[in-house]
Protein backbone atom coordinates (compact mmCIF):
# COMPACT_ATOMS: atom_id res chain seq x y z
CA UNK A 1 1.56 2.47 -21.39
CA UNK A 2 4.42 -0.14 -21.24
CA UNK A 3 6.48 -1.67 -18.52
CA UNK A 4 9.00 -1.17 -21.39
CA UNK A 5 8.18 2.87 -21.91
CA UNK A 6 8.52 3.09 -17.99
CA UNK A 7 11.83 1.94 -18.14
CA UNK A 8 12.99 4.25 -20.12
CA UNK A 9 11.97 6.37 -17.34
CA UNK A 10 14.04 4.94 -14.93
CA UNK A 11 16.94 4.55 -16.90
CA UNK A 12 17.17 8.69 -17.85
CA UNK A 13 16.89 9.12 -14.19
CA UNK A 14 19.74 6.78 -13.01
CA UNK A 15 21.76 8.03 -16.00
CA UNK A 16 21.38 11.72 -15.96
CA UNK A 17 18.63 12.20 -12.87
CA UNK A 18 16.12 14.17 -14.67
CA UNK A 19 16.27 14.47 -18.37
CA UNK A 20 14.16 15.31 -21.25
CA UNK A 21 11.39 12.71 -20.38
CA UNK A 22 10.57 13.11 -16.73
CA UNK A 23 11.11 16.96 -17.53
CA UNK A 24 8.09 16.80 -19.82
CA UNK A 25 6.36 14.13 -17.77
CA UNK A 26 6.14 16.54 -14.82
CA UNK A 27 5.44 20.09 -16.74
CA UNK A 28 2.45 18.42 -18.33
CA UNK A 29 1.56 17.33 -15.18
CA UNK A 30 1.83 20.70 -13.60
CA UNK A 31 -0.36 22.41 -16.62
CA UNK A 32 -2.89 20.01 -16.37
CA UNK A 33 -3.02 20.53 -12.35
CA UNK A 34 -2.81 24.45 -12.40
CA UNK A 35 -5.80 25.14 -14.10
CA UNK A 36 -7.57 24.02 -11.19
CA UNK A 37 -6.53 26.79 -8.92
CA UNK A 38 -7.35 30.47 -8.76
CA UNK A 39 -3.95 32.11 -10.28
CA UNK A 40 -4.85 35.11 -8.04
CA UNK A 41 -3.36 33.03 -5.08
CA UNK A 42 -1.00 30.10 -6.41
CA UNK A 43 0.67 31.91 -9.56
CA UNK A 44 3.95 33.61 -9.13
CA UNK A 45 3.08 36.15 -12.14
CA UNK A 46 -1.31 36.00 -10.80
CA UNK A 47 -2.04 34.53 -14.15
CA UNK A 48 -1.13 31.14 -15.63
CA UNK A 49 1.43 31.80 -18.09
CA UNK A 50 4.29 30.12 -19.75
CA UNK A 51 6.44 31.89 -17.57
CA UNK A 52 4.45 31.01 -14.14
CA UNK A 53 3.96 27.47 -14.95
CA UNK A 54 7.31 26.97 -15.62
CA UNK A 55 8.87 28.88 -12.72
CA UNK A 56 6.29 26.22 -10.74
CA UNK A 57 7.43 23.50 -12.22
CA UNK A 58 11.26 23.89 -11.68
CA UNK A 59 10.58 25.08 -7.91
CA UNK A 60 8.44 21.81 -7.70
CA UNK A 61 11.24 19.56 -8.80
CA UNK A 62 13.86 21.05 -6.96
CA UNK A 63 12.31 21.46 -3.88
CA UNK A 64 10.37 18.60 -3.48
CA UNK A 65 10.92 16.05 -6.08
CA UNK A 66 14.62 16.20 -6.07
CA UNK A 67 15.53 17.68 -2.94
CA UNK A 68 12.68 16.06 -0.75
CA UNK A 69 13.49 12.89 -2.64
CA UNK A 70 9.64 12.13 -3.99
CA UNK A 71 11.07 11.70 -7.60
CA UNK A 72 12.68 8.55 -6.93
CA UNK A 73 10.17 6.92 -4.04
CA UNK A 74 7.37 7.34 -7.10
CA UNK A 75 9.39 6.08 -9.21
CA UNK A 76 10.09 3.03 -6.90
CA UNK A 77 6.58 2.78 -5.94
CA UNK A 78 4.97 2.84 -9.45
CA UNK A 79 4.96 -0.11 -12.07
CA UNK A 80 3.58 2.40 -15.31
CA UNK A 81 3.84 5.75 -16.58
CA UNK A 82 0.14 6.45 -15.86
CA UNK A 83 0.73 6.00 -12.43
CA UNK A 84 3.87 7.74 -12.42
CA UNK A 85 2.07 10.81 -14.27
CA UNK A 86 -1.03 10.54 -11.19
CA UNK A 87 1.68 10.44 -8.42
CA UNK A 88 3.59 13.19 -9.59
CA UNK A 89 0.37 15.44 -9.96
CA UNK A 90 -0.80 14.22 -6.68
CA UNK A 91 2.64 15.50 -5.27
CA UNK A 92 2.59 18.73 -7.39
CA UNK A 93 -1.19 19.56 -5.51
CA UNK A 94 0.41 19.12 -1.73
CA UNK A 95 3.08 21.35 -3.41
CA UNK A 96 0.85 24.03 -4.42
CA UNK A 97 -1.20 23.47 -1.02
CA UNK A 98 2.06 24.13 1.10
CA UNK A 99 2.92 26.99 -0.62
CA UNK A 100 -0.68 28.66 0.16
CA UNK A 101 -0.67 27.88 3.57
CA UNK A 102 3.43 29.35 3.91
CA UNK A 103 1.63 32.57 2.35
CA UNK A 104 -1.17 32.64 4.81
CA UNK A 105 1.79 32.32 7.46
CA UNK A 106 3.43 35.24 5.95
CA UNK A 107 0.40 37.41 6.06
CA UNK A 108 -0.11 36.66 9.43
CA UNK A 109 2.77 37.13 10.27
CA UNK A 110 2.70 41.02 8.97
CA UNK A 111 -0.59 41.62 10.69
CA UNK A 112 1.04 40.62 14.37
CA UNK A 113 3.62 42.72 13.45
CA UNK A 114 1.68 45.38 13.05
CA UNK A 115 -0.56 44.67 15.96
CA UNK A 116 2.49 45.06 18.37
CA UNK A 117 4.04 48.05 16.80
CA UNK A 118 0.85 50.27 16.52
CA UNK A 119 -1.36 48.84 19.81
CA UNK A 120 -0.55 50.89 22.49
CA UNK A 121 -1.00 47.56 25.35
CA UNK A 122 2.33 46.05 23.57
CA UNK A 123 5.89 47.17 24.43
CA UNK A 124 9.12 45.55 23.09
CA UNK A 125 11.69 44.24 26.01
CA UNK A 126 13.56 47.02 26.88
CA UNK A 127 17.38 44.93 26.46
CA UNK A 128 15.97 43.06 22.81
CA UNK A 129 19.17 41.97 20.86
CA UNK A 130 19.96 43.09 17.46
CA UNK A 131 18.10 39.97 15.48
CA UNK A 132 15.81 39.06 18.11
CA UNK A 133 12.31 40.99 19.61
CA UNK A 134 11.23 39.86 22.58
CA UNK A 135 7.63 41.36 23.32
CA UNK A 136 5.23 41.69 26.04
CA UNK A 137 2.34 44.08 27.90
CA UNK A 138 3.53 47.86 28.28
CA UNK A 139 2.42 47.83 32.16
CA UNK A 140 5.33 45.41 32.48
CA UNK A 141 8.27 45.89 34.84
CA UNK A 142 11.29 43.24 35.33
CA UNK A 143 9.66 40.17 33.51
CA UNK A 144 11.52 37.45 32.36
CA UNK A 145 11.46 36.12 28.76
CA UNK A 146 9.93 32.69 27.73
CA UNK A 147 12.38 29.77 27.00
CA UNK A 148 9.73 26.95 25.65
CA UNK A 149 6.99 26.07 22.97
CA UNK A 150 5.03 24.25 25.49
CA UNK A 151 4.81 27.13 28.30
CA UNK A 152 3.68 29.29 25.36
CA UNK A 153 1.20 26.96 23.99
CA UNK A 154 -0.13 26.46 27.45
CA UNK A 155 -0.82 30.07 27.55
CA UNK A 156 -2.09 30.32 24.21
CA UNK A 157 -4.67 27.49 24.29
CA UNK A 158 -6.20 28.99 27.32
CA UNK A 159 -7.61 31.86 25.30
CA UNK A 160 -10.63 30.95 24.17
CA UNK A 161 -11.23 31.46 20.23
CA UNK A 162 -14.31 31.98 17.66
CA UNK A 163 -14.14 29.01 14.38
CA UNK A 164 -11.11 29.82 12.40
CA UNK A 165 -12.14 31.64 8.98
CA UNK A 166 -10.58 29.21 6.71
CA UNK A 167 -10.62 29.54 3.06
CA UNK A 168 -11.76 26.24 0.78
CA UNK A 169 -8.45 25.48 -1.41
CA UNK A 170 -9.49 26.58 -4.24
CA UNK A 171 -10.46 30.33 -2.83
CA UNK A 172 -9.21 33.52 -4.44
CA UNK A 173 -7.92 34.34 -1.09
CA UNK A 174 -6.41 34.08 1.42
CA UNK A 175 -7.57 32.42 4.64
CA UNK A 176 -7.94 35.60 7.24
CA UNK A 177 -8.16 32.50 10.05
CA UNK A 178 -9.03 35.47 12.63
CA UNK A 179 -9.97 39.19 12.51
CA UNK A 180 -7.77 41.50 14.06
CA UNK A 181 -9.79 41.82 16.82
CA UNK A 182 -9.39 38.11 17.89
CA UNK A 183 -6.14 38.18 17.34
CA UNK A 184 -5.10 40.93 18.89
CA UNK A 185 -7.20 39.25 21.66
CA UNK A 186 -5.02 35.96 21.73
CA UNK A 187 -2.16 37.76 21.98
CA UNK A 188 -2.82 39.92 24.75
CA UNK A 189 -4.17 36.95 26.73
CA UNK A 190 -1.48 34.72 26.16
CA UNK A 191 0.94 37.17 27.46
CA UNK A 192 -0.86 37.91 30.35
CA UNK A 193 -1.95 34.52 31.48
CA UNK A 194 1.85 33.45 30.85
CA UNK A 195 3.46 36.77 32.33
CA UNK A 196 6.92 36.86 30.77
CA UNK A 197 8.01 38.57 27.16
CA UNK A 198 8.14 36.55 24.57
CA UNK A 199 10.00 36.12 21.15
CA UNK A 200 8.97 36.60 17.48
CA UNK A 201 10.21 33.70 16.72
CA UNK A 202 8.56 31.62 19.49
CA UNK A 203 5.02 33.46 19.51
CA UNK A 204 5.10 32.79 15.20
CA UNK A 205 6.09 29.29 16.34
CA UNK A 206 3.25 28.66 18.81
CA UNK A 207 0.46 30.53 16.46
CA UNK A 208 0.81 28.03 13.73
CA UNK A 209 0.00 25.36 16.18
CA UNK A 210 -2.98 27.33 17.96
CA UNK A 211 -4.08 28.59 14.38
CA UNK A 212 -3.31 25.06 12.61
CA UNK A 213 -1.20 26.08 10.03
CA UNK A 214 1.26 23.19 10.79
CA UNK A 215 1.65 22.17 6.89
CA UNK A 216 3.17 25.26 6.16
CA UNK A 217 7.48 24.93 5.80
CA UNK A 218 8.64 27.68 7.38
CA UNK A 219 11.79 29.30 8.16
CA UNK A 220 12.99 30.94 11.26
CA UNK A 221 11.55 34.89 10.73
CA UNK A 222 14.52 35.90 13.16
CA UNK A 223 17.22 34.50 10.99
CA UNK A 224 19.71 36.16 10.22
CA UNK A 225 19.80 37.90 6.62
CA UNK A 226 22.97 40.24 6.50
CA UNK A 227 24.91 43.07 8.89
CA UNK A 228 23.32 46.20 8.09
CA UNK A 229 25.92 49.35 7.77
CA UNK A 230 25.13 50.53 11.72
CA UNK A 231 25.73 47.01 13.06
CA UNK A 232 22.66 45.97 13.23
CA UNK A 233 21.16 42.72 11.91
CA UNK A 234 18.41 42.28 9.47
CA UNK A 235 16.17 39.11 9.62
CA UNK A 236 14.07 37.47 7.48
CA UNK A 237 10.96 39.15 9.90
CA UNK A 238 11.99 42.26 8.23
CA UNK A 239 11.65 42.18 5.04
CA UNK A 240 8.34 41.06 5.57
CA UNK A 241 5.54 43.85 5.68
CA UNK A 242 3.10 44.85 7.80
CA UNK A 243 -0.08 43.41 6.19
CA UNK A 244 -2.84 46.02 5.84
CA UNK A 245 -5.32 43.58 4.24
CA UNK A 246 -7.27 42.57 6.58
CA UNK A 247 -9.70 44.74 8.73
CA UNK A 248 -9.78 45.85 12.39
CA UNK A 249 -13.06 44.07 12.25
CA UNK A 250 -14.86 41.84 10.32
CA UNK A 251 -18.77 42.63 9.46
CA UNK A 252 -21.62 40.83 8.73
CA UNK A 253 -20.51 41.12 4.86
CA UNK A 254 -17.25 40.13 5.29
CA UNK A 255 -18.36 37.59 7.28
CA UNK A 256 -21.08 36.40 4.23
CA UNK A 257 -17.99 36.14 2.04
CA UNK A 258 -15.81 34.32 4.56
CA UNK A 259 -18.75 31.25 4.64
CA UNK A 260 -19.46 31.87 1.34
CA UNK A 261 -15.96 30.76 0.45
CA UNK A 262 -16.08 27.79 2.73
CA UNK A 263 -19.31 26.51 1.03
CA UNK A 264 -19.41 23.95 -2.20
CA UNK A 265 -21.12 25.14 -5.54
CA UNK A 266 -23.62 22.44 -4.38
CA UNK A 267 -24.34 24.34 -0.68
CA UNK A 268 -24.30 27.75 -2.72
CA UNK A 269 -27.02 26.30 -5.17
CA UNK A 270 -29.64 24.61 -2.35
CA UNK A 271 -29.37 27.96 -0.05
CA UNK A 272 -29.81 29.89 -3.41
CA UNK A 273 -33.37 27.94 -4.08
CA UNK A 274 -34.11 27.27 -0.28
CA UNK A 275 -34.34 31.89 0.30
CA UNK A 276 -36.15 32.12 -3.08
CA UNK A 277 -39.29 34.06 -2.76
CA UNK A 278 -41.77 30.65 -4.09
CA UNK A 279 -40.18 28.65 -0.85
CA UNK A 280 -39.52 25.43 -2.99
CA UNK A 281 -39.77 22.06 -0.64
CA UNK A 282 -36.80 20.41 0.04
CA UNK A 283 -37.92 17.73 -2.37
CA UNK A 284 -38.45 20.13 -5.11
CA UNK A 285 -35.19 22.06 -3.91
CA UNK A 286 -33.39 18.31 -4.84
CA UNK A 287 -35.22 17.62 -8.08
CA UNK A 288 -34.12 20.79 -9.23
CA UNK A 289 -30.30 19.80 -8.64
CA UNK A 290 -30.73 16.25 -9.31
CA UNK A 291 -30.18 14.95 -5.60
CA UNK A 292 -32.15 13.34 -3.04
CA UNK A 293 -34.48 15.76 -0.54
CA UNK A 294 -32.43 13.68 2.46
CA UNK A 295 -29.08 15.21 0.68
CA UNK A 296 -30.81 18.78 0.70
CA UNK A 297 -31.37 18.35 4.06
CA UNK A 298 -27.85 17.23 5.21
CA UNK A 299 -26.74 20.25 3.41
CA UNK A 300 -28.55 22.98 4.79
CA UNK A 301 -28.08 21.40 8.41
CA UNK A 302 -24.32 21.66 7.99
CA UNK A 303 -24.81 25.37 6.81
CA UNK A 304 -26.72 26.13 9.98
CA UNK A 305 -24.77 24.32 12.09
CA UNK A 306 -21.40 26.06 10.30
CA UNK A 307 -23.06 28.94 11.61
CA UNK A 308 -23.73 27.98 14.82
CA UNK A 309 -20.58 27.55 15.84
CA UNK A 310 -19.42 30.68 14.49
CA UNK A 311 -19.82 32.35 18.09
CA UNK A 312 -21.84 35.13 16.44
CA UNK A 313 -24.59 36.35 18.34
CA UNK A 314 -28.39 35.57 16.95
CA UNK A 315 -28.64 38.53 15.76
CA UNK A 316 -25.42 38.58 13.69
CA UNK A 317 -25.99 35.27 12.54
CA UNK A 318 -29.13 36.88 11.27
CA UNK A 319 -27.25 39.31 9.42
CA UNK A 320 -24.41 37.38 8.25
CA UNK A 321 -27.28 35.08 6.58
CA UNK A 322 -29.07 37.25 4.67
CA UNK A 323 -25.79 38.44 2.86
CA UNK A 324 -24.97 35.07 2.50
CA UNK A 325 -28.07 34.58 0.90
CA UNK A 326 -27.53 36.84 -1.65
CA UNK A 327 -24.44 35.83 -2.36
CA UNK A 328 -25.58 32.24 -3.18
CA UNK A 329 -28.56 33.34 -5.18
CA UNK A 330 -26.58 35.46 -7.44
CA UNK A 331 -24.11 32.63 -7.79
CA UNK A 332 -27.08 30.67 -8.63
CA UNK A 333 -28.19 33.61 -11.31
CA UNK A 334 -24.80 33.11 -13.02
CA UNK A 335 -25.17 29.46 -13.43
CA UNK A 336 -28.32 28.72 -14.43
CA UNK A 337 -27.69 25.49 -15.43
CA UNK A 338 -27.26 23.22 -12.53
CA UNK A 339 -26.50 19.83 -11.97
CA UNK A 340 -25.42 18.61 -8.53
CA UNK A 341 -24.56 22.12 -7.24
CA UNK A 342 -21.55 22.29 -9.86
CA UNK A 343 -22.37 24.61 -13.07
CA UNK A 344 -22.39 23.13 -16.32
């Protein structure tokens, strides 16, 4: 490419902004990015079609090209087309990232909504306001309501919590972060180490710290969304459901397929060969896969010690293991050929 060609570039976009060549620049940077991830979790439509690529794309310039003003600081900061083209799909990946952690904030959202309207411990403030719920233990009598972030976080990060259950990026789901059970846990000791009610808003707010979904751009879930016929407001919080998809508690095969997700085709392929029935070396285990017995090593250490700091007990790390096992060894079934850990 040309310094020439690139100016043509930035000439359509001080002219008309963007026009038929950074259009086709950045939807052939999007279908070359896309096929990356599982459409299960990033397509609009679950499949990567015409129709979900573009709806993508134009939600990608808009929102953060245009509106977030990327479009113009790459093409400030870049001297060619190719590097244009690599910034763009660079940009496009955070986009797609973003947008899978905002889901993951949505489903957890619906699961502590659920948790407080069906758990008998939680009770809504007895004066809550038409947009806002304010919620807290049902024992409580005359409590006040919590004002800040940081007297909520305080609370929050006193509760001890197992390794967050998070998804790699390119998973076919989405990251549970905690079972029910812990976070049902959380919330209950949060309220009762902090002792006053507490708003949707605020406890969603303090969560995505605690739970480190920071990256997600989120809007308020008590904002406002229109009057309803009876006078009373509905928010963004409800017209989001109660999510259902996650269970009361996780087993040792749920578990398996929680680190199973977290591990790389290489990790899959050396725990595969390491629980085969000949017990391969770690040096044959690495000629096998074409890497070095020290890398084999490495590997399997950070599997164990993954595990480890699960705060399972022996015995379900036991468990959880075996399944885990089997998981990898009929991964390793269905790619026979291997070379590095990655399938070919």
């Amino acid at each position: 490419m040309t310094d020439v060609e690139f100016e043509n570039y930035l000439r359509e976009y001080r002219t008309k902004g963007v026009g038929e060549l950074l259009y086709n620049l950045i939807c052939n940077g999007v279908t070359q990015v896309v096929g990356n991830y599982p459409p299960q979790v990033y397509s609009p439509n679950q499949v990567w079609d015409d129709d979900a690529r573009t709806a993508l794309c134009h939600d990608f310039i808009i929102e953060r090209l245009l509106q977030a003003g990327w479009l113009e600081y790459h093409l400030h900061s870049q001297e060619d087309v190719k590097g244009l083209r690599r910034a763009i799909e660079r940009n496009f990946r955070y986009f797609l990232i973003n947008r899978k952690a905002r889901s993951e904030y949505i489903n957890l959202y619906g699961r502590v909504k659920k948790i407080l309207n069906e758990d008998a411990r939680f009770a809504k403030h007895p004066n809550n306001s038409t947009h806002a719920r304010f919620w807290g233990l049902k024992s409580w009598k005359d409590k006040l309501i919590a004002q800040t972030r940081d007297e909520v976080l305080e609370a929050m990060f006193g509760i001890a919590l197992p390794v967050l259950i998070r998804y790699r990026t390119d998973s076919k789901k989405y990251s549970p972060l905690l079972s029910n059970r812990d976070l049902t846990r959380l919330i209950e000791g949060t309220l009762r180490r902090l002792e006053k009610y507490v708003g949707m808003d605020l406890l969603m707010d303090c969560l995505r710290y605690r739970l480190n979904l920071l990256d997600a751009e989120i809007v308020s879930v008590d904002q406002p969304i229109e009057m309803k016929d009876d006078g009373t407001m509905i928010t963004v919080g409800d017209t989001i459901p109660d999510s259902t998809d996650i269970p009361i508690e996780v087993g040792s095969e749920d578990l398996a397929d929680d680190f199973y997700e977290r591990l790389s085709n290489r990790q899959r392929a050396i725990l595969a060969l390491q629980s085969v029935g000949e017990r391969p070396t770690l040096a044959e285990i690495g000629e096998r896969i074409h890497v070095s017995k020290s890398t084999v090593k490495n590997e399997l250490d950070t599997i164990g010690l993954m595990l480890a700091q699960s705060s399972l007990s022996q015995e379900e790390v036991e468990r959880v293991f075996v399944h885990l096992s089997e998981k990898c060894l009929s991964y390793l079934e269905q790619n026979r050929n291997v070379d590095d850990g990655r399938s070919v």
